[in-house]
N, C-alpha and C. Protein backbone atom coordinates (compact mmCIF):
# COMPACT_ATOMS: atom_id res chain seq x y z
N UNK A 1 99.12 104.90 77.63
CA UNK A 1 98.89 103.45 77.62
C UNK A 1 99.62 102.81 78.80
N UNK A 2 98.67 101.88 79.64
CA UNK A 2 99.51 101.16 80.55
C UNK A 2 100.12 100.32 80.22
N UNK A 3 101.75 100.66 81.03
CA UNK A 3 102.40 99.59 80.90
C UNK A 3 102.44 98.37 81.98
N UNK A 4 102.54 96.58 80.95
CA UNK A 4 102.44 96.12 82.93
C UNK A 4 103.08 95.10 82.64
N UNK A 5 103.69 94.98 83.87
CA UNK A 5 105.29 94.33 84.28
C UNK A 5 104.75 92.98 84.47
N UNK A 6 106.02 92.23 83.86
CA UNK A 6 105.84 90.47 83.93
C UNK A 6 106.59 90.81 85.60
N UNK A 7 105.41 89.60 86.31
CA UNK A 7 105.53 89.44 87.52
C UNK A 7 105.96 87.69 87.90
N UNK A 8 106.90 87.59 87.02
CA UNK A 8 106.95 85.58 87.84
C UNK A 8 107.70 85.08 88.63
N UNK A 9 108.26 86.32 89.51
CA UNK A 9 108.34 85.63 90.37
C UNK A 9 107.59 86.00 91.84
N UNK A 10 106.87 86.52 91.64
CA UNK A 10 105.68 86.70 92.97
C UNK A 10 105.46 85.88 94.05
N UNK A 11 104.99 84.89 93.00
CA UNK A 11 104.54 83.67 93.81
C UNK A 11 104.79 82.31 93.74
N UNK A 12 105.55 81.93 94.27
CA UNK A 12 106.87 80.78 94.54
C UNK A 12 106.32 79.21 95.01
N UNK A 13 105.28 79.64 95.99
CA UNK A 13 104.66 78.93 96.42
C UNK A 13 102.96 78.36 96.52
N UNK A 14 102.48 77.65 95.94
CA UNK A 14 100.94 77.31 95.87
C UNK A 14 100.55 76.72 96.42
N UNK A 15 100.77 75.52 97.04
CA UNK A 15 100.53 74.17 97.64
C UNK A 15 100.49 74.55 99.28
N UNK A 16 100.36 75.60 99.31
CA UNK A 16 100.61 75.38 101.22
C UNK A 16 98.94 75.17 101.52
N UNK A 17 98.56 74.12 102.12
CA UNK A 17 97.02 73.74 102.48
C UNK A 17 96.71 74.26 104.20
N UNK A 18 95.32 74.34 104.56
CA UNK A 18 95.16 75.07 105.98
C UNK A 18 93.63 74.25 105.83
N UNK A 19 93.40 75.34 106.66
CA UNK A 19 91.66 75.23 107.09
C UNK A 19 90.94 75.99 106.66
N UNK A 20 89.51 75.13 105.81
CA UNK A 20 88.98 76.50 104.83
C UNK A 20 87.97 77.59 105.33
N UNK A 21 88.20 78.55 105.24
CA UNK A 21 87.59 79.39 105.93
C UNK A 21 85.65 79.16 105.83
N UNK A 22 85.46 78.29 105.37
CA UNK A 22 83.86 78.50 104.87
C UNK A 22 83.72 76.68 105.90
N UNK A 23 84.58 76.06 106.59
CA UNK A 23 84.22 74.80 107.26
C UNK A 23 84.84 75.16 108.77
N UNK A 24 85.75 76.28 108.91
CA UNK A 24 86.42 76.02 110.63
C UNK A 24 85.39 76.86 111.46
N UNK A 25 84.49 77.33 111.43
CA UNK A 25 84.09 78.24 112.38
C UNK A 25 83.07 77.95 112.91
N UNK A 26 83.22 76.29 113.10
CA UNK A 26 82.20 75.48 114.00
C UNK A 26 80.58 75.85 113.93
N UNK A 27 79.80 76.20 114.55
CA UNK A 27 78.41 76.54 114.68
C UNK A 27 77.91 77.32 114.62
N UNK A 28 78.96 78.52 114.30
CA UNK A 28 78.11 79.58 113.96
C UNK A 28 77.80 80.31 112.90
N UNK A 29 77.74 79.01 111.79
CA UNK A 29 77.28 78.95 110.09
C UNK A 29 78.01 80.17 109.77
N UNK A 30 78.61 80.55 109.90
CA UNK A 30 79.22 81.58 108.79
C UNK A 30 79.99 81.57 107.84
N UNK A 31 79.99 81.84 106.50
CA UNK A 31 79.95 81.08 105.10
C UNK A 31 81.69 81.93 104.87
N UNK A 32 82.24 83.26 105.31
CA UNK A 32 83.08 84.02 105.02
C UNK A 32 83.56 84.84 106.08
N UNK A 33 84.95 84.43 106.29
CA UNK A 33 85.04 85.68 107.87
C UNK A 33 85.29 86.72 107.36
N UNK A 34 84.80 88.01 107.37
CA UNK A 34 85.07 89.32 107.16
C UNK A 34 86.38 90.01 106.90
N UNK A 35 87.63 89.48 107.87
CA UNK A 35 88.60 89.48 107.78
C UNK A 35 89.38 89.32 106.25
N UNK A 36 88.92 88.08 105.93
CA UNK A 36 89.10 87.60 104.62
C UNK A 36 89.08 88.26 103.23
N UNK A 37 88.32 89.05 103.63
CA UNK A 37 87.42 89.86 102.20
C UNK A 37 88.50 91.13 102.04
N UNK A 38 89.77 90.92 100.84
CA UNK A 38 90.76 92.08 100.99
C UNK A 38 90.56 93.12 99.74
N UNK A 39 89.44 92.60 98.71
CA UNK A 39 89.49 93.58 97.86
C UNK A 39 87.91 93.40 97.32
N UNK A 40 87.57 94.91 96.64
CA UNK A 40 86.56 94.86 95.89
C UNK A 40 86.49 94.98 94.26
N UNK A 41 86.44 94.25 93.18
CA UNK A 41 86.78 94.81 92.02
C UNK A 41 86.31 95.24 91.06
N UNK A 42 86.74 96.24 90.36
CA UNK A 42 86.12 96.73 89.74
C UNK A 42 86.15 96.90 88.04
N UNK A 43 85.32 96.50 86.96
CA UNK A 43 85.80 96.20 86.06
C UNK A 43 85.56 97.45 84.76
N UNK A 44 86.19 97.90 84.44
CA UNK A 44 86.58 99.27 83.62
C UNK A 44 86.01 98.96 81.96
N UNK A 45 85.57 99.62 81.46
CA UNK A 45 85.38 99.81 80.24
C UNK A 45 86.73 100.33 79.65
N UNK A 46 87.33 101.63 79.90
CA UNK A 46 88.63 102.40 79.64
C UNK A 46 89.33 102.12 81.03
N UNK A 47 90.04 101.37 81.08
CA UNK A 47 91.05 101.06 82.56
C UNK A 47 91.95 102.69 82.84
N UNK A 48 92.77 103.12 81.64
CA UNK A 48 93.50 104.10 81.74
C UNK A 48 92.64 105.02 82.56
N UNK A 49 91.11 105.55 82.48
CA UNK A 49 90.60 107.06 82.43
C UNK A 49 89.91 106.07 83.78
N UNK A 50 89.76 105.18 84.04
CA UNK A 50 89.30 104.62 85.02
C UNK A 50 90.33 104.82 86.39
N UNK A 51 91.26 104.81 86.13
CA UNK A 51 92.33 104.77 87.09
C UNK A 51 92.69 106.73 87.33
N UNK A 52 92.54 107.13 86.18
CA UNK A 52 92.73 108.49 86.19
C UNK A 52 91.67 109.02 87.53
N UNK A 53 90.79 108.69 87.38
CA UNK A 53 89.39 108.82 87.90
C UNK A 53 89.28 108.48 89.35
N UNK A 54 89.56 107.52 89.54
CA UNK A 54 89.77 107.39 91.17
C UNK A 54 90.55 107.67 91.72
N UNK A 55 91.76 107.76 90.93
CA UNK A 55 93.36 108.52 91.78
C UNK A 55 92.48 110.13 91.93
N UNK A 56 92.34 110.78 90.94
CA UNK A 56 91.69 112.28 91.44
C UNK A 56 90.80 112.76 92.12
N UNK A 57 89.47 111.77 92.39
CA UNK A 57 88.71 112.10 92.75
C UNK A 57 88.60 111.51 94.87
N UNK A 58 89.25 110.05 94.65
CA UNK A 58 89.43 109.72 96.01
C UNK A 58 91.01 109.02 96.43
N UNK A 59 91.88 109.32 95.80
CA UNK A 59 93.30 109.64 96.41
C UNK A 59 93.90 108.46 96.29
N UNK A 60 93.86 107.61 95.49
CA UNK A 60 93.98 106.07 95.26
C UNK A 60 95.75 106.00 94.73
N UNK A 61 96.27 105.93 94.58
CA UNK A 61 97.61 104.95 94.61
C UNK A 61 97.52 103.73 94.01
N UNK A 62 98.37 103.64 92.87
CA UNK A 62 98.18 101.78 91.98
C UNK A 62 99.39 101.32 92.55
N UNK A 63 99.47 100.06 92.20
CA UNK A 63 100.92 99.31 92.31
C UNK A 63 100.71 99.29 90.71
N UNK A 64 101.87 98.06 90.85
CA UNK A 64 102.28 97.86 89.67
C UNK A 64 100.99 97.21 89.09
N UNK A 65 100.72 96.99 87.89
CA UNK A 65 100.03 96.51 86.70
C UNK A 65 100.30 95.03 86.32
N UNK A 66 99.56 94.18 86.27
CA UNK A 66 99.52 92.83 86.16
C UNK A 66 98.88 92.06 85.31
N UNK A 67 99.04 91.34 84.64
CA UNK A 67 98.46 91.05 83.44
C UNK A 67 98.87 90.02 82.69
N UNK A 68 97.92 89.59 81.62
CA UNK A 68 98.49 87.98 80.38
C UNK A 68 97.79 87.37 80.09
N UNK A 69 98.16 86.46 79.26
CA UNK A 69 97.35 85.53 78.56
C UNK A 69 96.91 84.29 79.69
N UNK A 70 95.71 84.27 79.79
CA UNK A 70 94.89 83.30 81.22
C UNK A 70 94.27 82.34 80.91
N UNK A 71 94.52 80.60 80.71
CA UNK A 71 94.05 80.13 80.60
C UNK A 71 92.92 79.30 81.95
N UNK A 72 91.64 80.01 81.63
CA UNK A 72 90.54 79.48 82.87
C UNK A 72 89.41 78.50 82.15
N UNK A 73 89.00 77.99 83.09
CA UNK A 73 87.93 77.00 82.75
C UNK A 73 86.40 77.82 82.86
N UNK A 74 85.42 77.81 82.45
CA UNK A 74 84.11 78.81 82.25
C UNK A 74 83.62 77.60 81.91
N UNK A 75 82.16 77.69 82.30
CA UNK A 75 81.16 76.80 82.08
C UNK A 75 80.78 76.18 80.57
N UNK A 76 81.24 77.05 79.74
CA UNK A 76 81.43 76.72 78.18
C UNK A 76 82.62 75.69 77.94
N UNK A 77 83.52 75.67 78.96
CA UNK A 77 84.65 74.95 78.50
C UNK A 77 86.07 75.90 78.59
N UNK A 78 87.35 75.59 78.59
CA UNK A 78 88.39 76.14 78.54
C UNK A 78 88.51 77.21 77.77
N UNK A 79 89.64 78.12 78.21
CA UNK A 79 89.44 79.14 77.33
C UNK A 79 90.57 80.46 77.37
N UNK A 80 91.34 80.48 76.78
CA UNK A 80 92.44 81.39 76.72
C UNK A 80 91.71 83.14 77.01
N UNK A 81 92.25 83.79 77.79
CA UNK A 81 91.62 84.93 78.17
C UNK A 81 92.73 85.92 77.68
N UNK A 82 92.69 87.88 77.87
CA UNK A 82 93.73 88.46 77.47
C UNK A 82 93.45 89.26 79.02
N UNK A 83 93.81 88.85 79.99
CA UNK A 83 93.62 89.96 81.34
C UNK A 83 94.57 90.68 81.47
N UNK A 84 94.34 92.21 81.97
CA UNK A 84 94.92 93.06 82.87
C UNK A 84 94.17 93.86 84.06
N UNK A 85 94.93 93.77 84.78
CA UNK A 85 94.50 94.54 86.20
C UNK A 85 95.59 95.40 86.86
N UNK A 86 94.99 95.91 87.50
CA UNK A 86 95.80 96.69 88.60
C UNK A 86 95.00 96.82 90.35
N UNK A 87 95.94 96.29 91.59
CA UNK A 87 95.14 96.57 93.06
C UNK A 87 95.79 98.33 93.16
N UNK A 88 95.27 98.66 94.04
CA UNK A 88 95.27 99.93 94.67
C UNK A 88 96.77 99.58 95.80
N UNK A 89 97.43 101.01 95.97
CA UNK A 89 98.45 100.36 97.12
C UNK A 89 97.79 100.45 98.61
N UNK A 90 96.77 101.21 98.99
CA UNK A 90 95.96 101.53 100.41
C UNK A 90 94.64 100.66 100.19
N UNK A 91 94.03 100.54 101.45
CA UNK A 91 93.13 99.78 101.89
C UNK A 91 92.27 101.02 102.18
N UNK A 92 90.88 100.59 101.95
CA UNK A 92 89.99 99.70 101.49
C UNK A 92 90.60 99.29 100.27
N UNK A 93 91.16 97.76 99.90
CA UNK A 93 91.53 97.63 98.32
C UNK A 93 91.19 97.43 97.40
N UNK A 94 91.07 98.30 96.00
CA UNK A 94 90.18 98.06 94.86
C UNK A 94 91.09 97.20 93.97
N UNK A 95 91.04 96.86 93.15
CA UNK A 95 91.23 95.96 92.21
C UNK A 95 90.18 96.38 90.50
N UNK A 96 91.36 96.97 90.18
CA UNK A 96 90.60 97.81 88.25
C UNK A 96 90.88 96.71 87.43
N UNK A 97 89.91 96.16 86.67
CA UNK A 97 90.63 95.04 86.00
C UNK A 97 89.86 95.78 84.70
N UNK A 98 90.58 95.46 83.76
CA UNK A 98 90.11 95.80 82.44
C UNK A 98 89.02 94.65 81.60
N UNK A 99 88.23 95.39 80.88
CA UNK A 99 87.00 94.69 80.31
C UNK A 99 87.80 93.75 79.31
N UNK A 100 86.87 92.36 79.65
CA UNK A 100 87.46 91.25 78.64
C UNK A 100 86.33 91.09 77.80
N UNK A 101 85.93 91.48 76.82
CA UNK A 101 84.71 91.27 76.07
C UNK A 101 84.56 89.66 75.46
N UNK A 102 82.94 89.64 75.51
CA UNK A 102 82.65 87.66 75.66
C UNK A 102 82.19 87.20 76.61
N UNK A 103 82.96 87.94 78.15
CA UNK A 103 82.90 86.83 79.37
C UNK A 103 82.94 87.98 80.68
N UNK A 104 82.34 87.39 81.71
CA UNK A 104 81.55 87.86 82.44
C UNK A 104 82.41 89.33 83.21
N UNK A 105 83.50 89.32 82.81
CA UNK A 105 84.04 90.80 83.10
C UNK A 105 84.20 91.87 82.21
N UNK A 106 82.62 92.03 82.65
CA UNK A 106 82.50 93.57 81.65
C UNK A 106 81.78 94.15 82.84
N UNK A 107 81.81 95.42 82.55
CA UNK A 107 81.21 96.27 83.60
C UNK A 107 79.90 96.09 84.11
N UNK A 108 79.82 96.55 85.54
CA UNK A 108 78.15 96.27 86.18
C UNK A 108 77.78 97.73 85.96
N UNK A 109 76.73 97.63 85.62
CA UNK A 109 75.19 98.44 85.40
C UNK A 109 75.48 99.16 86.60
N UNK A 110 74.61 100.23 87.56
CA UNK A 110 74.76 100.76 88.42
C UNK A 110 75.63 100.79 89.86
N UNK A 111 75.95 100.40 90.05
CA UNK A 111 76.96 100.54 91.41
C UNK A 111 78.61 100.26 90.88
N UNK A 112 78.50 99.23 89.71
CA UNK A 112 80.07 99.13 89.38
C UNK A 112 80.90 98.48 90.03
N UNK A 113 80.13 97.77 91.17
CA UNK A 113 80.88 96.43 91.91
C UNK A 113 81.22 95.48 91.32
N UNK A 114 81.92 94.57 90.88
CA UNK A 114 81.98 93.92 90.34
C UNK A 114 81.95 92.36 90.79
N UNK A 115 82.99 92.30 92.08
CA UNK A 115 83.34 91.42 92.79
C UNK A 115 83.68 91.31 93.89
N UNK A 116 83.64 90.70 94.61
CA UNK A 116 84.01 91.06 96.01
C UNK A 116 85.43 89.50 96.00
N UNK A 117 86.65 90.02 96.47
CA UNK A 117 87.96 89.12 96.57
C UNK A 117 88.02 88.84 97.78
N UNK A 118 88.06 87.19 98.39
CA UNK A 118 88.72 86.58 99.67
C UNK A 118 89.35 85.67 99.28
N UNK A 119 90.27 85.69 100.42
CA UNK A 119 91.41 84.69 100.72
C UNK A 119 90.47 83.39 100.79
N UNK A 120 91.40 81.79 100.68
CA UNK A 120 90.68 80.82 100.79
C UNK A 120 91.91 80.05 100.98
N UNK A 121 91.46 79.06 101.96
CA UNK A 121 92.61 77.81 102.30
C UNK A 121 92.73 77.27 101.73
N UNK A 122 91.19 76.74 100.92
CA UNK A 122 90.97 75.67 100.28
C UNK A 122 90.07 76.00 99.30
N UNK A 123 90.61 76.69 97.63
CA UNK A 123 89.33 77.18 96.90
C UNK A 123 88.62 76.05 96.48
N UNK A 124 89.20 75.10 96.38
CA UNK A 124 87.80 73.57 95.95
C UNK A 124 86.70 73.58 97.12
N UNK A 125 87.36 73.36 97.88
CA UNK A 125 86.57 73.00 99.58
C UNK A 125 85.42 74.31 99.78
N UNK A 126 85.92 75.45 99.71
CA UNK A 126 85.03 76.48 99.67
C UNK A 126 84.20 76.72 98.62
N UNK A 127 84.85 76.35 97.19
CA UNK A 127 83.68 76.39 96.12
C UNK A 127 82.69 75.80 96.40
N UNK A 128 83.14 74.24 97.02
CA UNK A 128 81.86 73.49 96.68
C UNK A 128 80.86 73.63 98.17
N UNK A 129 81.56 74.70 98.82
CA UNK A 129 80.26 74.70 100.31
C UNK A 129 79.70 76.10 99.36
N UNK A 130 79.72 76.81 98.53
CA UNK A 130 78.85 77.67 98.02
C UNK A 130 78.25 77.40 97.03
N UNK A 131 78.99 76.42 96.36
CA UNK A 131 77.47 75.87 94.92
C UNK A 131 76.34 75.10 96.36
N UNK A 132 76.97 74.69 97.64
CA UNK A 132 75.88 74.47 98.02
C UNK A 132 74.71 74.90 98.78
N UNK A 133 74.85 76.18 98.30
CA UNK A 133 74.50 77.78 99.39
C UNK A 133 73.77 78.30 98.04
N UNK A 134 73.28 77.66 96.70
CA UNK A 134 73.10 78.36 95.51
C UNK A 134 73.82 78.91 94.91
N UNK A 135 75.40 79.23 94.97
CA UNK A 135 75.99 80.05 94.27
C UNK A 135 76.53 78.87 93.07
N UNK A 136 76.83 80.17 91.71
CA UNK A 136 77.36 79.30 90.36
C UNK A 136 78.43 79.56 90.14
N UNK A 137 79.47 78.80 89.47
CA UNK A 137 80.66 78.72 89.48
C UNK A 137 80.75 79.49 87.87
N UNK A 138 81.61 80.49 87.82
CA UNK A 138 81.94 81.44 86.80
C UNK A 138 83.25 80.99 85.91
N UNK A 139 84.01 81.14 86.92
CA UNK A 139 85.28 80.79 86.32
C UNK A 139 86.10 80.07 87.35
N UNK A 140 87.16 79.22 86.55
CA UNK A 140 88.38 78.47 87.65
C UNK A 140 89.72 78.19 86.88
N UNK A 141 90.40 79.26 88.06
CA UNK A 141 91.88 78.99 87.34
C UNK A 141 92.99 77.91 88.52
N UNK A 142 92.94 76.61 87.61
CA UNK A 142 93.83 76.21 88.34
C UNK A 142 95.46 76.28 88.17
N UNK A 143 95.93 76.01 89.54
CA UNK A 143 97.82 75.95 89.21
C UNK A 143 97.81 74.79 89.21
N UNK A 144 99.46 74.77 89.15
CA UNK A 144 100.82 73.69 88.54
C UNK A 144 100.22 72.16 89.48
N UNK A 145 99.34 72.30 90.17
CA UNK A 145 99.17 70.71 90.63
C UNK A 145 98.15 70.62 90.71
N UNK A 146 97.19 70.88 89.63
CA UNK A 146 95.84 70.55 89.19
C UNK A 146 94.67 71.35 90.24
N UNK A 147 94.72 72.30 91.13
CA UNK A 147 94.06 72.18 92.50
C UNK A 147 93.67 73.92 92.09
N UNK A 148 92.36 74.16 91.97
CA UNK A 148 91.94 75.60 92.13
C UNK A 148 92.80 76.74 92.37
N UNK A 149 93.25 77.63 91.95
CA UNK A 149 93.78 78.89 92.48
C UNK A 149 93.35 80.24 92.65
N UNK A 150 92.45 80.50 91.90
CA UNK A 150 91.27 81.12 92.29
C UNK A 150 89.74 80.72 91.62
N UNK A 151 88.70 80.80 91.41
CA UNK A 151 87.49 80.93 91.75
C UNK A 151 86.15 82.11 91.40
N UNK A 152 85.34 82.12 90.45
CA UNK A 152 85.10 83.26 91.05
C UNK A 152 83.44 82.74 90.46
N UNK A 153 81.98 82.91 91.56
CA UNK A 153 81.06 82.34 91.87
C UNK A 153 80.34 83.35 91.77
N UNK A 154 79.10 83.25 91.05
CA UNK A 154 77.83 84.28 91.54
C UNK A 154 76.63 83.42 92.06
N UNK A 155 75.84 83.92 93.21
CA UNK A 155 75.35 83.91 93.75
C UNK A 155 73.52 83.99 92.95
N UNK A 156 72.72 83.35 93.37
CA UNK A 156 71.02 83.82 92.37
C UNK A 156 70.44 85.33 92.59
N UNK A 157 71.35 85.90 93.65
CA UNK A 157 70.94 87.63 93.57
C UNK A 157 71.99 88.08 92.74
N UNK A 158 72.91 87.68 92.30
CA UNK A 158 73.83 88.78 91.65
C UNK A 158 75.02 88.74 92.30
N UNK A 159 75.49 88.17 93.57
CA UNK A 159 76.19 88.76 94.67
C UNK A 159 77.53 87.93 93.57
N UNK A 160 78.46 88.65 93.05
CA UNK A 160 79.92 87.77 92.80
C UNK A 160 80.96 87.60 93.94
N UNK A 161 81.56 86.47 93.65
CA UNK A 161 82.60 86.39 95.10
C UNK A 161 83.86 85.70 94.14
N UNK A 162 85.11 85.99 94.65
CA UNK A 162 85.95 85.43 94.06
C UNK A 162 87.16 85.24 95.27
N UNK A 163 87.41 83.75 95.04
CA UNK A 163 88.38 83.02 96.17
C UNK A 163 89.15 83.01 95.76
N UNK A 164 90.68 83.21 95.92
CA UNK A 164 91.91 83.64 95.90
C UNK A 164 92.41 82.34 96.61
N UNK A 165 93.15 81.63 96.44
CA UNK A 165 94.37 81.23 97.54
C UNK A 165 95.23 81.65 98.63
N UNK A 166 95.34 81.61 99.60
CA UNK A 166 95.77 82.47 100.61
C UNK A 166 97.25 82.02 100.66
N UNK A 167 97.61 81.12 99.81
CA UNK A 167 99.06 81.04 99.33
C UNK A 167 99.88 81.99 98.65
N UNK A 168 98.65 82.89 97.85
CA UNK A 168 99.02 84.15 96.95
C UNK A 168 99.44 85.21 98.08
N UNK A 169 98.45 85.08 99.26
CA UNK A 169 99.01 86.03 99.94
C UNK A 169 100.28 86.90 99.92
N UNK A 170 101.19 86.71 100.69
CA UNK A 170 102.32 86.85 100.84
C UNK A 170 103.13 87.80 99.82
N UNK A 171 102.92 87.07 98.31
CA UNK A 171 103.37 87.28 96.65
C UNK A 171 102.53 88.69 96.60
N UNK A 172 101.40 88.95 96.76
CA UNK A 172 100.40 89.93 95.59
C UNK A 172 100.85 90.79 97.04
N UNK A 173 100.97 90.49 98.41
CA UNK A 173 101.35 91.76 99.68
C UNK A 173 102.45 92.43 99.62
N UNK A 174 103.25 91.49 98.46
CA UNK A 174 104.83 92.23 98.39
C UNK A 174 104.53 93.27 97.22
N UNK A 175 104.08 92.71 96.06
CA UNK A 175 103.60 93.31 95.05
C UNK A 175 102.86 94.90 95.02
N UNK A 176 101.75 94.78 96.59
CA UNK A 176 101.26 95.93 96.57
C UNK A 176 102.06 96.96 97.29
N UNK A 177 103.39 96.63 97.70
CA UNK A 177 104.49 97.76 98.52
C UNK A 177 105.18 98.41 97.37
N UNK A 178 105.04 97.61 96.11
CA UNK A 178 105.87 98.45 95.11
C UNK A 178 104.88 99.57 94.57
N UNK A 179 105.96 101.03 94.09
CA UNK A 179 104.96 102.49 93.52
C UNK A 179 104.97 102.01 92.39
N UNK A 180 103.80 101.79 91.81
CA UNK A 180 103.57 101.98 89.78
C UNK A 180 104.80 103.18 89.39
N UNK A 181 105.77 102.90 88.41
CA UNK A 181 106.27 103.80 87.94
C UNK A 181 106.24 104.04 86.42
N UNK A 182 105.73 105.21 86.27
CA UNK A 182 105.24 105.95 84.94
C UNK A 182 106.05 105.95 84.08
N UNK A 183 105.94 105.50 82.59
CA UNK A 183 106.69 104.96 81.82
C UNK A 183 106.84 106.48 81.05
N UNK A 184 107.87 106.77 80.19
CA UNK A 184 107.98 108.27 79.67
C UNK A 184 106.96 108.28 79.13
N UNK A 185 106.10 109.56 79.12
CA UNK A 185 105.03 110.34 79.08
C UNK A 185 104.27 109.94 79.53
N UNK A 186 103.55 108.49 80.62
CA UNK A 186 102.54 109.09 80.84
C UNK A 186 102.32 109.51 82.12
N UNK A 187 101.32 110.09 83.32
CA UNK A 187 100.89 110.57 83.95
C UNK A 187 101.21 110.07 85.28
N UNK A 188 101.24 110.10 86.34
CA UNK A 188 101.86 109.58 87.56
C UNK A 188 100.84 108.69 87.63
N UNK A 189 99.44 108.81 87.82
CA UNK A 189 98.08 107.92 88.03
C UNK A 189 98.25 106.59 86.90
N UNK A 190 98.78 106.56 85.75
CA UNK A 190 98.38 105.64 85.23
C UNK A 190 99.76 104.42 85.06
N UNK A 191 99.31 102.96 85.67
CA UNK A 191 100.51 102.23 86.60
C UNK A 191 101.18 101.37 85.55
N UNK A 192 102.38 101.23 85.59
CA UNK A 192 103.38 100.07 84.98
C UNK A 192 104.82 100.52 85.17
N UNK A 193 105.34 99.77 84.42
CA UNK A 193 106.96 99.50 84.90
C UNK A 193 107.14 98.93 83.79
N UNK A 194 108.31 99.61 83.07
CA UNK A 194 109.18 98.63 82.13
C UNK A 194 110.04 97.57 82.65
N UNK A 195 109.99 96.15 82.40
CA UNK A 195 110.67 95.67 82.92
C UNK A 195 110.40 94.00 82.20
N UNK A 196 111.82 93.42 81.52
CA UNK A 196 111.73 92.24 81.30
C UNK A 196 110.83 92.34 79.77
N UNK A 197 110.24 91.13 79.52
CA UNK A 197 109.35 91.28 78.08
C UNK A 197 108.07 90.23 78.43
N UNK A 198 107.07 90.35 77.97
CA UNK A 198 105.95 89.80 78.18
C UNK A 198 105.35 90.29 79.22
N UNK A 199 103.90 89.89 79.72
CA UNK A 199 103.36 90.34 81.15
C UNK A 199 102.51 88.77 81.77
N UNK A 200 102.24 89.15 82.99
CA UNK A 200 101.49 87.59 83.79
C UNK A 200 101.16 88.38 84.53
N UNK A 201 100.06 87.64 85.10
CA UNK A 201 99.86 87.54 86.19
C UNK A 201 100.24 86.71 86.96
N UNK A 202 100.75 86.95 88.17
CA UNK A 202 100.60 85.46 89.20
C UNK A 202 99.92 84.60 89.40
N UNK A 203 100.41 83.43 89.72
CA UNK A 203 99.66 81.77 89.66
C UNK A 203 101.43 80.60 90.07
N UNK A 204 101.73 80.80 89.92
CA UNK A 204 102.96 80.13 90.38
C UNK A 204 104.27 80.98 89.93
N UNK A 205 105.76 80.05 90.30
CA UNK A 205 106.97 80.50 89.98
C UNK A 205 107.11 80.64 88.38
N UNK A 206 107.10 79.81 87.70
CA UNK A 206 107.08 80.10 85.92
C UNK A 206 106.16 80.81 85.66
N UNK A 207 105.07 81.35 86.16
CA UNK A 207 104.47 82.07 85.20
C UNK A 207 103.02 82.77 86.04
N UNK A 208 103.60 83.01 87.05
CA UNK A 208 102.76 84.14 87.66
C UNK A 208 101.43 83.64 88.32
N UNK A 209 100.92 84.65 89.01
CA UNK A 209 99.35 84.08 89.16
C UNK A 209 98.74 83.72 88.48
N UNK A 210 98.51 84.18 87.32
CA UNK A 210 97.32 84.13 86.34
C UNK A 210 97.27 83.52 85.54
N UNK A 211 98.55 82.97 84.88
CA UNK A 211 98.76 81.84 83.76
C UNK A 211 99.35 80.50 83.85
């Protein structure tokens, strides 16, 4: 069983504002700079045998394990979530998040993509240049000063995208330098850390990304 470490103090800072990547790149309409795009995710039925699975077969490395109770907004209305995830420590970066049954992270049908993760200056500013590109707004978790923190949009083909804050940066880059360490008995592949009581994700200083 994974274990996964309360993370609050990751991310310290939310509010730092820029230029949104989906309005600076003047005329040459491009909706996402490539650059941007740091993870792909993937959403697990069994996270444990899921993680087993890509560490053996293509050489993958977890960080630590991240996770908690998530309150996001969904088109139904607000809604307390139970998330866990884990990023990969090497690039290309995956992102295993475990199935939340109800809501739209449950596993995809053939390819198993789930999402595609970018940075964003501005996740309002960028949401709303892709609801105006056809894409639908899935979920939105905002932080401590009312303002988007991540995002996550599908598209009328299927295509999911999910905008991050590029404030997180910094927090989830430190996060992925730490080794998952294996709690007694289980397996080197499968990631957590005893440490502290409860779990979060990051979203600010009290209480992580995610909550």
């Amino acid at each position: 069983m994974t274990v996964v470490a309360p993370l609050t103090s990751w991310f310290p800072g939310l509010h730092d504002r820029g230029n949104s990547p989906l309005r600076r790149h003047g005329s040459d309409h491009r909706m996402l700079r490539p650059e941007d795009q740091f993870h792909v995710g993937i959403v697990a039925e069994d996270f444990e045998a899921t993680l087993r699975q890509v560490s053996s077969l293509f050489g993958f490395e977890w960080s630590e394990a991240m996770g908690g109770s998530v309150e996001v907004e969904l088109p139904t209305g607000a809604t307390v979530i139970d998330f866990s995830c884990v990023y990969s420590k090497s690039s290309p970066r995956l992102e295993i998040v475990r199935r939340v049954p109800g809501t739209f992270w449950e596993p995809t049908p053939g390819s198993g993509i789930h999402h595609f993760g970018y940075w964003s200056d501005d996740v309002a500013a960028d949401t709303a240049e892709l609801e105006s590109h056809g894409y639908v707004i899935e979920a939105i978790r905002k932080g401590p000063d009312g303002t988007p923190f991540f995002a996550f949009l599908r598209s009328t083909t299927g295509f999911r995208v999910e905008l991050v804050t590029r404030s997180a940066q910094p927090s989830l880059e430190r996060s992925w330098a730490h080794r998952a360490e294996p709690a007694s008995g289980q397996t080197p592949v499968s990631p957590g850390r005893r440490s502290g009581t409860g779990c979060t994700r990051p979203v600010h200083r009290a209480c992580s990304r995610w909550r």
